[in-house]
Protein backbone atom coordinates (compact mmCIF):
# COMPACT_ATOMS: atom_id res chain seq x y z
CA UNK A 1 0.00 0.00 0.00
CA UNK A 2 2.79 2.36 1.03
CA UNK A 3 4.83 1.53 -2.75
CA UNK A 4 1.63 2.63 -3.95
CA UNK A 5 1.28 5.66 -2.42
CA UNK A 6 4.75 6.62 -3.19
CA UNK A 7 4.25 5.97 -7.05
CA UNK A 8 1.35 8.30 -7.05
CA UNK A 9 3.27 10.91 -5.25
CA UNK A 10 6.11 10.76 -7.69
CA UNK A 11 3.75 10.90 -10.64
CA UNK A 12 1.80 13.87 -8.93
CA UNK A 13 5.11 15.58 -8.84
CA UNK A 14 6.59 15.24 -12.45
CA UNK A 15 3.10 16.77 -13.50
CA UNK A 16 3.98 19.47 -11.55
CA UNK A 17 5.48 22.43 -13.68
CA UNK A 18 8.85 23.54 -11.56
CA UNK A 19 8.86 26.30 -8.98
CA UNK A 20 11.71 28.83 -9.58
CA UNK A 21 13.52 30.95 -6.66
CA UNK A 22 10.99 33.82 -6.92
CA UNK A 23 7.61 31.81 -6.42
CA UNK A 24 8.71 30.03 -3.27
CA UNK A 25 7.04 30.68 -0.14
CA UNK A 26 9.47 30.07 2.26
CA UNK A 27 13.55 29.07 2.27
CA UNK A 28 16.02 27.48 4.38
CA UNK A 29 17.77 28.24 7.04
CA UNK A 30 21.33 28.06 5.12
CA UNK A 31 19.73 30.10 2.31
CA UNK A 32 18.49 32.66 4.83
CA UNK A 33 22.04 32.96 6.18
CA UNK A 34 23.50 33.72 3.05
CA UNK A 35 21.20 36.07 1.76
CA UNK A 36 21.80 38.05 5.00
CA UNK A 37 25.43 37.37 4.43
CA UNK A 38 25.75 35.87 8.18
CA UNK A 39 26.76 32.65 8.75
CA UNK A 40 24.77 29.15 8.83
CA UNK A 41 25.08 28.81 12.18
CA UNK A 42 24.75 32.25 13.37
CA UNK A 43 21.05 32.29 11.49
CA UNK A 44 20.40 28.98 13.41
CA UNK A 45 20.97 30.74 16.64
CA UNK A 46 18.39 33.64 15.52
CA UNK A 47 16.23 30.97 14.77
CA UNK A 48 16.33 29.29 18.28
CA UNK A 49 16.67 32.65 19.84
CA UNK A 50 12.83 33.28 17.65
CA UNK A 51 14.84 36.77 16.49
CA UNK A 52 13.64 34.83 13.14
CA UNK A 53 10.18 33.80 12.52
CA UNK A 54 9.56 29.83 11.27
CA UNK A 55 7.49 27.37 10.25
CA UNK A 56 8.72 23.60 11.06
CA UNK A 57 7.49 20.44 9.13
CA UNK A 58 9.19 17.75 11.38
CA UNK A 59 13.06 18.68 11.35
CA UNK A 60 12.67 20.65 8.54
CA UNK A 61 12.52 24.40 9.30
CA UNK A 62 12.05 26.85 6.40
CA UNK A 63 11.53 30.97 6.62
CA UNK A 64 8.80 32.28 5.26
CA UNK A 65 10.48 34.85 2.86
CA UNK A 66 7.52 37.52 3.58
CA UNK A 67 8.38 37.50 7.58
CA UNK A 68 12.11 37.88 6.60
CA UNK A 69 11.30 40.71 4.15
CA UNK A 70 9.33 42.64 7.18
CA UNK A 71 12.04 41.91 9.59
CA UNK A 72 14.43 43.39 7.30
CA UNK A 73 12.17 46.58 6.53
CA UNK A 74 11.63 47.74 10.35
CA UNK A 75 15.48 47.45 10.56
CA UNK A 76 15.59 45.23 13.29
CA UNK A 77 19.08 45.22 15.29
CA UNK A 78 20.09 41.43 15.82
C-alpha cells in the first residue's frame, strides 16, 4: 500500500510544472544565512533565539520569505 502511495506521489510531482527561486514561499535556514550574508550557524541561533520567525514540518525548518522581508524593513538590530 505504502509503494503505492509513493508511485502516485512521484507521478503527482513530475506533473507538476517547476517552482523557480521567486515563487517560493518560504527558504532554508542556510539560504536565509547567506542572503543576509551571516553565517549558517549564526542564522540557526536567531532561529532558536525566535529573532527569526519559522514554520517547522518535522526537522525541517524553512523561513517564510515575507516575515524575513518585514524583519528586514523595520530594521531590526540582531
Amino acid at each position: 500500500m505504502e509503494v503505492k502511495k509513493n508511485d502516485e506521489i512521484k507521478k503527482i510531482n513530475r506533473s507538476l510544472p517547476p517552482v523557480g527561486e521567486e515563487q517560493r514561499l518560504c527558504i532554508s535556514v542556510p539560504e536565509a544565512a547567506r542572503m543576509l550574508g551571516v553565517s549558517r550557524n549564526f542564522c540557526y541561533e536567531l532561529v532558536k533565539q525566535k529573532q527569526i520567525p519559522v514554520i517547522r514540518f518535522g526537522k525541517r525548518i524553512l523561513i517564510p520569505k515575507i516575515a524575513l522581508e518585514k524583519l528586514l524593513e523595520k530594521g531590526v538590530t540582531l
